[in-house]
PDB file of N, CA and C in Angstrom:
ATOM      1  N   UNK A   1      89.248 122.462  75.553  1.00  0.00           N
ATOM      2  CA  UNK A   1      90.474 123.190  75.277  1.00  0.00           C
ATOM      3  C   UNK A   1      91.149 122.717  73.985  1.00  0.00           C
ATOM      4  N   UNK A   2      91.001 121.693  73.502  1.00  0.00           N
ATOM      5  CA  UNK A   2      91.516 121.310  72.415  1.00  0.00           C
ATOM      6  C   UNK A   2      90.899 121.948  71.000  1.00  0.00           C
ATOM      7  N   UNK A   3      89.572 122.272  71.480  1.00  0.00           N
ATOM      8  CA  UNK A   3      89.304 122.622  70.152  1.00  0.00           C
ATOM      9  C   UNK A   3      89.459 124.369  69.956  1.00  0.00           C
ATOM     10  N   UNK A   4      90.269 125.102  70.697  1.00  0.00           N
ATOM     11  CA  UNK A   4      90.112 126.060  71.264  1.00  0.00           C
ATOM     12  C   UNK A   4      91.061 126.993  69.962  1.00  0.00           C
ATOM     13  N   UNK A   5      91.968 126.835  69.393  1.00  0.00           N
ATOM     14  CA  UNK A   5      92.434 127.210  68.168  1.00  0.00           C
ATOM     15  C   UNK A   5      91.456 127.058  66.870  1.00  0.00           C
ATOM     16  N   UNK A   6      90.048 126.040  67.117  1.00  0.00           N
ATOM     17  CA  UNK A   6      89.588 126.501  66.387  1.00  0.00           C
ATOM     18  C   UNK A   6      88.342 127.701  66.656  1.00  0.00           C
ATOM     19  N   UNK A   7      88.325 127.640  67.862  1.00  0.00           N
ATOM     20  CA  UNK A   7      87.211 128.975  67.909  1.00  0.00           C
ATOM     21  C   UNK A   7      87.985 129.761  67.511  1.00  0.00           C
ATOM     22  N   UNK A   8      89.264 130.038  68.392  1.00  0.00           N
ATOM     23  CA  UNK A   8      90.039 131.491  67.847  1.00  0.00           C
ATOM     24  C   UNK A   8      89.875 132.063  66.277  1.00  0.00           C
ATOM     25  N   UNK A   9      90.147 130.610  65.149  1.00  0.00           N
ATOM     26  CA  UNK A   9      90.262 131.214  63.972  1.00  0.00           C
ATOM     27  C   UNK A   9      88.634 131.392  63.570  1.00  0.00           C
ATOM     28  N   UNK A  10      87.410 130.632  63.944  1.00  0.00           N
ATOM     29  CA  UNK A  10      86.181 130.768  63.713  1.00  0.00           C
ATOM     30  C   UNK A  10      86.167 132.804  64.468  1.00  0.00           C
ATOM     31  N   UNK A  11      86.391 132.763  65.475  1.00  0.00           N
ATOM     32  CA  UNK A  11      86.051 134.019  66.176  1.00  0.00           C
ATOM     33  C   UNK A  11      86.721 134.981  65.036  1.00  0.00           C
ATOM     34  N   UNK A  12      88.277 135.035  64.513  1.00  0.00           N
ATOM     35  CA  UNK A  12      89.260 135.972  63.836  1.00  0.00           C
ATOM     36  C   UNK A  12      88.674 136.023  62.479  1.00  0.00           C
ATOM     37  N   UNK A  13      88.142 134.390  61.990  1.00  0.00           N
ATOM     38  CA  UNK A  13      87.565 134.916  60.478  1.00  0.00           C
ATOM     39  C   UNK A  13      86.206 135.088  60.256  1.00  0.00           C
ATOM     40  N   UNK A  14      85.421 134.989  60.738  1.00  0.00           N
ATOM     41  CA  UNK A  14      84.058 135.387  60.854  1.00  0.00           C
ATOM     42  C   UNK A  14      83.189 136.236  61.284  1.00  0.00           C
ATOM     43  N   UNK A  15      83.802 136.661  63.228  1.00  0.00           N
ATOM     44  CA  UNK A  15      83.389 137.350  63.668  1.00  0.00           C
ATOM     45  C   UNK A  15      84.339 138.594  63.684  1.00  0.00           C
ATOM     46  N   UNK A  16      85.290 138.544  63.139  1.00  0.00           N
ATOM     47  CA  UNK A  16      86.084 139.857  63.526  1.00  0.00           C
ATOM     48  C   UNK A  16      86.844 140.146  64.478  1.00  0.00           C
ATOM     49  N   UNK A  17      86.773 138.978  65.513  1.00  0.00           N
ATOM     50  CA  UNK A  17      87.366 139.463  66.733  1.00  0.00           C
ATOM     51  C   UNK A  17      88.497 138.487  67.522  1.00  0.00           C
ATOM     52  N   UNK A  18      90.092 139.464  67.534  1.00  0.00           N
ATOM     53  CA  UNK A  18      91.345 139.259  67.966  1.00  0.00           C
ATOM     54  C   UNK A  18      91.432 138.210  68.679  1.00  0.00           C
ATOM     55  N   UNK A  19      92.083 137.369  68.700  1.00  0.00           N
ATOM     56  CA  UNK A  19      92.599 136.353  69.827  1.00  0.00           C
ATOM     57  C   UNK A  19      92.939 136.776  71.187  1.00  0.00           C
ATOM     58  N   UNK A  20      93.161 138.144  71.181  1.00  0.00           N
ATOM     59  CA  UNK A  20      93.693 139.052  72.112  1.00  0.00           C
ATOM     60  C   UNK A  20      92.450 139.289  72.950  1.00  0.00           C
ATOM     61  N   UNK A  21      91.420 139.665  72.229  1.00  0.00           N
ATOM     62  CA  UNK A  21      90.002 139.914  72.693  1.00  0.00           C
ATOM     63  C   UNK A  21      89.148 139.308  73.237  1.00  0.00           C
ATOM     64  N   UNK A  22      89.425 138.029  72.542  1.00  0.00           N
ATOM     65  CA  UNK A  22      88.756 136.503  72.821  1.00  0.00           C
ATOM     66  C   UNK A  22      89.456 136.266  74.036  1.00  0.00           C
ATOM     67  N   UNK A  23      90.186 136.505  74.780  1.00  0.00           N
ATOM     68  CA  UNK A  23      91.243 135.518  75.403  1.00  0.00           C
ATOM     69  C   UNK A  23      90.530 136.703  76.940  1.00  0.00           C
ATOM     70  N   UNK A  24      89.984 137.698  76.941  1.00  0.00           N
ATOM     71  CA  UNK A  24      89.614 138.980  77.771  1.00  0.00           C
ATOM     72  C   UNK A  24      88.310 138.443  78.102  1.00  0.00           C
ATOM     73  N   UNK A  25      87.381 137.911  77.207  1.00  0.00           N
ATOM     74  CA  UNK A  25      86.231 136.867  77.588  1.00  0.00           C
ATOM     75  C   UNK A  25      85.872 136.265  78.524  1.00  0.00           C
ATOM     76  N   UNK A  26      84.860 136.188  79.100  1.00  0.00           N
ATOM     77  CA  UNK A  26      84.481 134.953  79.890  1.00  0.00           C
ATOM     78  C   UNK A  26      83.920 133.745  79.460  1.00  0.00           C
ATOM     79  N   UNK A  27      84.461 132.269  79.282  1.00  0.00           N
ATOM     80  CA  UNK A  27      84.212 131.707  78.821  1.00  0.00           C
ATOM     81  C   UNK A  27      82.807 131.028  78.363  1.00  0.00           C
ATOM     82  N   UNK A  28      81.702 131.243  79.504  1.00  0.00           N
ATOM     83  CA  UNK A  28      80.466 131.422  79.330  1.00  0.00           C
ATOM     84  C   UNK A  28      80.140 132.208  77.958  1.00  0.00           C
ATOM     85  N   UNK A  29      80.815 133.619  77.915  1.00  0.00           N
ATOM     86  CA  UNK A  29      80.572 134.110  76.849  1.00  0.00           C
ATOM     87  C   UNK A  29      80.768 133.854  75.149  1.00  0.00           C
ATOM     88  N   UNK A  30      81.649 133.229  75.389  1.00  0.00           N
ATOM     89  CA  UNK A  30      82.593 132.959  74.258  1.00  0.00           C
ATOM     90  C   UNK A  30      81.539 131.643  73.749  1.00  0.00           C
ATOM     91  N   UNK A  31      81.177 130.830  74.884  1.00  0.00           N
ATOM     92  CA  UNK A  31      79.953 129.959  74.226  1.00  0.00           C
ATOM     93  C   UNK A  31      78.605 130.117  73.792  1.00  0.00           C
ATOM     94  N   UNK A  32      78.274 131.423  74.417  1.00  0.00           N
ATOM     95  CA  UNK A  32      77.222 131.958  74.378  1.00  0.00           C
ATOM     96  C   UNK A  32      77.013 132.798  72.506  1.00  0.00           C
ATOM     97  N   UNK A  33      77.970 132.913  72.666  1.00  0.00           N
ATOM     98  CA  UNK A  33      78.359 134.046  71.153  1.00  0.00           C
ATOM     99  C   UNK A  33      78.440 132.952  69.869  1.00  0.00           C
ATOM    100  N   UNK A  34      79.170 131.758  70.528  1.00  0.00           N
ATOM    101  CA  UNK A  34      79.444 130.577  69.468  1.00  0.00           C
ATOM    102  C   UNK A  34      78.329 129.489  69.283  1.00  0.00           C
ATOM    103  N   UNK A  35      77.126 129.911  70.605  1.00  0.00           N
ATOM    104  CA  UNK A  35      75.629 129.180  69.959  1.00  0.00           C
ATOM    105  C   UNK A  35      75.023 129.998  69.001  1.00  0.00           C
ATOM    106  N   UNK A  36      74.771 131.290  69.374  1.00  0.00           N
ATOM    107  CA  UNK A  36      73.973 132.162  68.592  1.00  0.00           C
ATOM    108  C   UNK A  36      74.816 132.452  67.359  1.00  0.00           C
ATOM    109  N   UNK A  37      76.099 132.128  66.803  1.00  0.00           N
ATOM    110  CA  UNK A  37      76.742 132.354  65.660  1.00  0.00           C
ATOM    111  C   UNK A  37      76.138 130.689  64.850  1.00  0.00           C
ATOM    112  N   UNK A  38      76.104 129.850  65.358  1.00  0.00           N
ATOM    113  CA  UNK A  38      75.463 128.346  64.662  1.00  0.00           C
ATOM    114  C   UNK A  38      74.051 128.522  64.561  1.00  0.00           C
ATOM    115  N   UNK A  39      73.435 129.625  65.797  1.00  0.00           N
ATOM    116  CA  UNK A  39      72.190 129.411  64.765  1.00  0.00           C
ATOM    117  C   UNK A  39      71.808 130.422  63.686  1.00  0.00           C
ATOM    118  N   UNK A  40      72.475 131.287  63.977  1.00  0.00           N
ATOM    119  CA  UNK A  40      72.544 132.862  62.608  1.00  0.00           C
ATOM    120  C   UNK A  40      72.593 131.455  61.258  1.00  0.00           C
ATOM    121  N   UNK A  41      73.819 130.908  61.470  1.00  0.00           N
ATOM    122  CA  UNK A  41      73.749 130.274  60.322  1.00  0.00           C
ATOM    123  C   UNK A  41      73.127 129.285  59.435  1.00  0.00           C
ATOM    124  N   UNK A  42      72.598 128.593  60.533  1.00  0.00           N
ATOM    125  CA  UNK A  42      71.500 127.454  60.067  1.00  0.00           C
ATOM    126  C   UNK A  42      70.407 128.094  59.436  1.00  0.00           C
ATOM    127  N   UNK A  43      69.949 129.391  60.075  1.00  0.00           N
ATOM    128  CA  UNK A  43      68.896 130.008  59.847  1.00  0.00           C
ATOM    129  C   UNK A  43      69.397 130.632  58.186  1.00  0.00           C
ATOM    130  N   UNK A  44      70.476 131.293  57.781  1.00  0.00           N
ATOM    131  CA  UNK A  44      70.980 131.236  56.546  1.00  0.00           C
ATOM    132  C   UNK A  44      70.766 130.712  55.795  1.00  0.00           C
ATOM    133  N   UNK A  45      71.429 129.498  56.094  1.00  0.00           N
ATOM    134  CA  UNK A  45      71.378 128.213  55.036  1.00  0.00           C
ATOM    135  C   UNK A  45      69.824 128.008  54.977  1.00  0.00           C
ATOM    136  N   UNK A  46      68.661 127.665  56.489  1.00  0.00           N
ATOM    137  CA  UNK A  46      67.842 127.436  55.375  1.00  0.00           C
ATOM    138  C   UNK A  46      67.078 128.856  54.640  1.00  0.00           C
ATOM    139  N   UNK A  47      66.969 129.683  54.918  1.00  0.00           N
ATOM    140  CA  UNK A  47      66.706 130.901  53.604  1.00  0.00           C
ATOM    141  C   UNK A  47      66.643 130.767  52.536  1.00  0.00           C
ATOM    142  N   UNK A  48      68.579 130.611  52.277  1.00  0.00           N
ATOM    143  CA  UNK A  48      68.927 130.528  51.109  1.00  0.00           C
ATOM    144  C   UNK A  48      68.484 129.246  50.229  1.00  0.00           C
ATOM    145  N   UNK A  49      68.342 128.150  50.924  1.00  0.00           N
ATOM    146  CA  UNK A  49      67.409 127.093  50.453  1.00  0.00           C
ATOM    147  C   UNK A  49      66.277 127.149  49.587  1.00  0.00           C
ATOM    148  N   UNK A  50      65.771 127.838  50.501  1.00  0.00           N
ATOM    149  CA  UNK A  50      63.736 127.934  50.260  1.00  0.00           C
ATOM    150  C   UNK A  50      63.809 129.224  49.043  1.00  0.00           C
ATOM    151  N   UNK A  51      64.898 130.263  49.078  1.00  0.00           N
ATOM    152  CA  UNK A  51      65.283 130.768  48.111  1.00  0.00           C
ATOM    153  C   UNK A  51      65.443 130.140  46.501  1.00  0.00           C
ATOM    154  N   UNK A  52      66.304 128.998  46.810  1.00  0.00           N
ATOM    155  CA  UNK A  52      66.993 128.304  45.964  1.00  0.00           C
ATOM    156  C   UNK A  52      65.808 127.385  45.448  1.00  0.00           C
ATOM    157  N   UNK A  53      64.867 126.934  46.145  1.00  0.00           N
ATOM    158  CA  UNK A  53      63.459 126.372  45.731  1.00  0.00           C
ATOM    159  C   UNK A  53      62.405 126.910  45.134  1.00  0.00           C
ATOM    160  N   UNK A  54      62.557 128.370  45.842  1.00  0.00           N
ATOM    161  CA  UNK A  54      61.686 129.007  44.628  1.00  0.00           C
ATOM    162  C   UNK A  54      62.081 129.245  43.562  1.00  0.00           C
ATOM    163  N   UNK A  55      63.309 130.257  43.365  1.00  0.00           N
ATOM    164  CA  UNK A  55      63.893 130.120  41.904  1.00  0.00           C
ATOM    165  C   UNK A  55      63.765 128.895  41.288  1.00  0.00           C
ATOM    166  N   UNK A  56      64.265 127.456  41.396  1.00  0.00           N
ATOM    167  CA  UNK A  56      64.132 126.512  40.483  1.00  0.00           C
ATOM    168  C   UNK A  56      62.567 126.141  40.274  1.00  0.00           C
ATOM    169  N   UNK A  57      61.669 126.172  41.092  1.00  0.00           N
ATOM    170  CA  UNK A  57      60.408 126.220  40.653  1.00  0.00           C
ATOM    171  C   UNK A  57      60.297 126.994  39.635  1.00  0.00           C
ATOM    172  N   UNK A  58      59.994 128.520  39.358  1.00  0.00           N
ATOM    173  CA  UNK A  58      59.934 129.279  38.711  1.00  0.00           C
ATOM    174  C   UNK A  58      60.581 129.262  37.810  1.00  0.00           C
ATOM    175  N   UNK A  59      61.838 128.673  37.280  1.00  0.00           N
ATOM    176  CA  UNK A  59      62.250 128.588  35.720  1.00  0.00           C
ATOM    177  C   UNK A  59      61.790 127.164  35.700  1.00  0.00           C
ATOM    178  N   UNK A  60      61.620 126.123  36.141  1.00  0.00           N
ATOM    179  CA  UNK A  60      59.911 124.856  35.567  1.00  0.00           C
ATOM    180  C   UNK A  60      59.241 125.245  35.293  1.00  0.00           C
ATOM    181  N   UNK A  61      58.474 126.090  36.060  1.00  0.00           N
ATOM    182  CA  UNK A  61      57.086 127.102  35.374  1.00  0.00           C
ATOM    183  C   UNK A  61      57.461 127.613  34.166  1.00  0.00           C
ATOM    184  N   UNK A  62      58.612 128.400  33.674  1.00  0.00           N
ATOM    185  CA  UNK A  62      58.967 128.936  32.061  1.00  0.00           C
ATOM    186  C   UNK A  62      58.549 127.643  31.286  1.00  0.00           C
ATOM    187  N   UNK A  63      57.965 128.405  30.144  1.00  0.00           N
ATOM    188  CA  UNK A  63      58.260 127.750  29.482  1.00  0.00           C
ATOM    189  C   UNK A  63      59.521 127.158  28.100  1.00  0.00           C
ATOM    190  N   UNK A  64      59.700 126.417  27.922  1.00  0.00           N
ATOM    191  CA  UNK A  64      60.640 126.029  27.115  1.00  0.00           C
ATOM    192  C   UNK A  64      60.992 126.775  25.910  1.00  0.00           C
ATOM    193  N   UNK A  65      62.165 126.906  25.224  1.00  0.00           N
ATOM    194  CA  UNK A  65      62.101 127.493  23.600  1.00  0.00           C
ATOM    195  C   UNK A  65      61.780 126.194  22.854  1.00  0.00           C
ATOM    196  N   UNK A  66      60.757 126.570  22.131  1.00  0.00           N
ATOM    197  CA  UNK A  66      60.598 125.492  21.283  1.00  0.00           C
ATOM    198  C   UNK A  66      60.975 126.309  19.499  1.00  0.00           C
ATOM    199  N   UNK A  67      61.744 125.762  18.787  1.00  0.00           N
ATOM    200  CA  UNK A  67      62.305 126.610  17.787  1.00  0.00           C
ATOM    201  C   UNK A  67      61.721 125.644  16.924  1.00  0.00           C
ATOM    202  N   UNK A  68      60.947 125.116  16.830  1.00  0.00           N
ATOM    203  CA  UNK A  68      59.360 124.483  15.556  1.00  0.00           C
ATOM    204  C   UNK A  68      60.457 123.336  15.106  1.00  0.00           C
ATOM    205  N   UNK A  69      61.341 122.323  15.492  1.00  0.00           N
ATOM    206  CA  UNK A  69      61.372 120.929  15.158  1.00  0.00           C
ATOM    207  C   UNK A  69      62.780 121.827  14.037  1.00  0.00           C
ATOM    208  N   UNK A  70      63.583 123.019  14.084  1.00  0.00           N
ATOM    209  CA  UNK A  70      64.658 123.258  12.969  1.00  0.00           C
ATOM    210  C   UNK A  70      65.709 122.765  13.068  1.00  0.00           C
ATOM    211  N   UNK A  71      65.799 122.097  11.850  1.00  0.00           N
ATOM    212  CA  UNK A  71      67.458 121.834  12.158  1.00  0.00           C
ATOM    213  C   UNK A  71      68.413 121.720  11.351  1.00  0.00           C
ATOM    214  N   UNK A  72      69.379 121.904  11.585  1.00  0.00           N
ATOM    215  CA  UNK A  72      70.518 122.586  10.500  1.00  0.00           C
ATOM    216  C   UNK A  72      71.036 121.453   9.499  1.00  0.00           C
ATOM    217  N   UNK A  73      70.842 121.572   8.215  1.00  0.00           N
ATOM    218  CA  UNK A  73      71.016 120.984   7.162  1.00  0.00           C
ATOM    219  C   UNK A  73      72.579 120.313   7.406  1.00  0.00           C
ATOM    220  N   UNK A  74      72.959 119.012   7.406  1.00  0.00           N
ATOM    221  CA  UNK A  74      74.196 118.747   6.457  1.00  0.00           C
ATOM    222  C   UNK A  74      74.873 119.570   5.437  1.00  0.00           C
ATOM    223  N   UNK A  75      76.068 119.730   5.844  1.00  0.00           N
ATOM    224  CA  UNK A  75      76.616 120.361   4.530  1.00  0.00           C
ATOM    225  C   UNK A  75      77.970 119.490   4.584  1.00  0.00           C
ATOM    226  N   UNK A  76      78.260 119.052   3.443  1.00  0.00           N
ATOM    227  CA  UNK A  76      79.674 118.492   2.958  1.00  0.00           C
ATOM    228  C   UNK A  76      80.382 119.413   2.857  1.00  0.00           C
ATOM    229  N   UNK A  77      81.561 119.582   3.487  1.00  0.00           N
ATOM    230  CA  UNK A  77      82.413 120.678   3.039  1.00  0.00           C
ATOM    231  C   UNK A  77      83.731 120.054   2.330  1.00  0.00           C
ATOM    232  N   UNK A  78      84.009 120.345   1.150  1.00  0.00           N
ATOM    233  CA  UNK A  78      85.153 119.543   0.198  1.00  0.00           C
ATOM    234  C   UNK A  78      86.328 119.816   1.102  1.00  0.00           C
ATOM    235  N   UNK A  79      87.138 118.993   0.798  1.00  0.00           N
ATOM    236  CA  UNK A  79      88.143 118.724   1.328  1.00  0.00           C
ATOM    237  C   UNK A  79      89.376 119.149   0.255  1.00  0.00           C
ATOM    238  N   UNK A  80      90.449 120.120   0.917  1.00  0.00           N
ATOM    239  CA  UNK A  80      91.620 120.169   0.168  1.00  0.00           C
ATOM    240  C   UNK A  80      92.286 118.967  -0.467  1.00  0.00           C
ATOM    241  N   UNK A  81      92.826 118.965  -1.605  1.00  0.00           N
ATOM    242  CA  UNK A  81      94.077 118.049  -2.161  1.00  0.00           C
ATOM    243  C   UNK A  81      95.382 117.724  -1.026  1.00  0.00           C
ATOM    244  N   UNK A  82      96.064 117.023  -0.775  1.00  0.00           N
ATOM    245  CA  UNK A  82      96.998 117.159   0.128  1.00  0.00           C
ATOM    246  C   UNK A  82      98.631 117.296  -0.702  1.00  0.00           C
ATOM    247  N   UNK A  83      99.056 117.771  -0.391  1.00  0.00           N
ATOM    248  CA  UNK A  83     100.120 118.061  -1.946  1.00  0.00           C
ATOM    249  C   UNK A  83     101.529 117.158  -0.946  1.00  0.00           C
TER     250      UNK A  83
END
């Protein structure tokens, strides 16, 4: 019961659904909804992972710009008089 303001706002900002609604629940349910919402997400996260692994593989595989060793000359630029 203590942690029970935070399902409400987990249930109101995530799942969409009223405190009013939540509260009409059977509490079985309300746990039942709040396992399968932790694993929707784990399963997310890792996706987006193995996502995130392939992309960085694939720009390693690019290869580099190599612009042939150029590089921009020194230039002195004169300096005003200071009056």
């Amino acid at each position: 019961m203590q942690n029970w303001p935070k399902v409400e706002l987990l249930f109101a900002k995530n799942l969409h659904v009223s405190p009013l609604e939540l509260d009409q629940l059977a509490f079985y349910r309300v746990e039942e909804l709040l396992i399968t919402y932790e694993e929707n997400v784990k399963e997310e996260n890792k996706t987006q992972q193995e996502e995130q692994k392939k992309i960085e593989k694939q720009q390693a595989s690019l290869p580099q710009p190599d612009y042939g060793g150029f590089k921009v000359p020194k230039m002195d630029i004169p300096k005003m008089p200071t009056l």
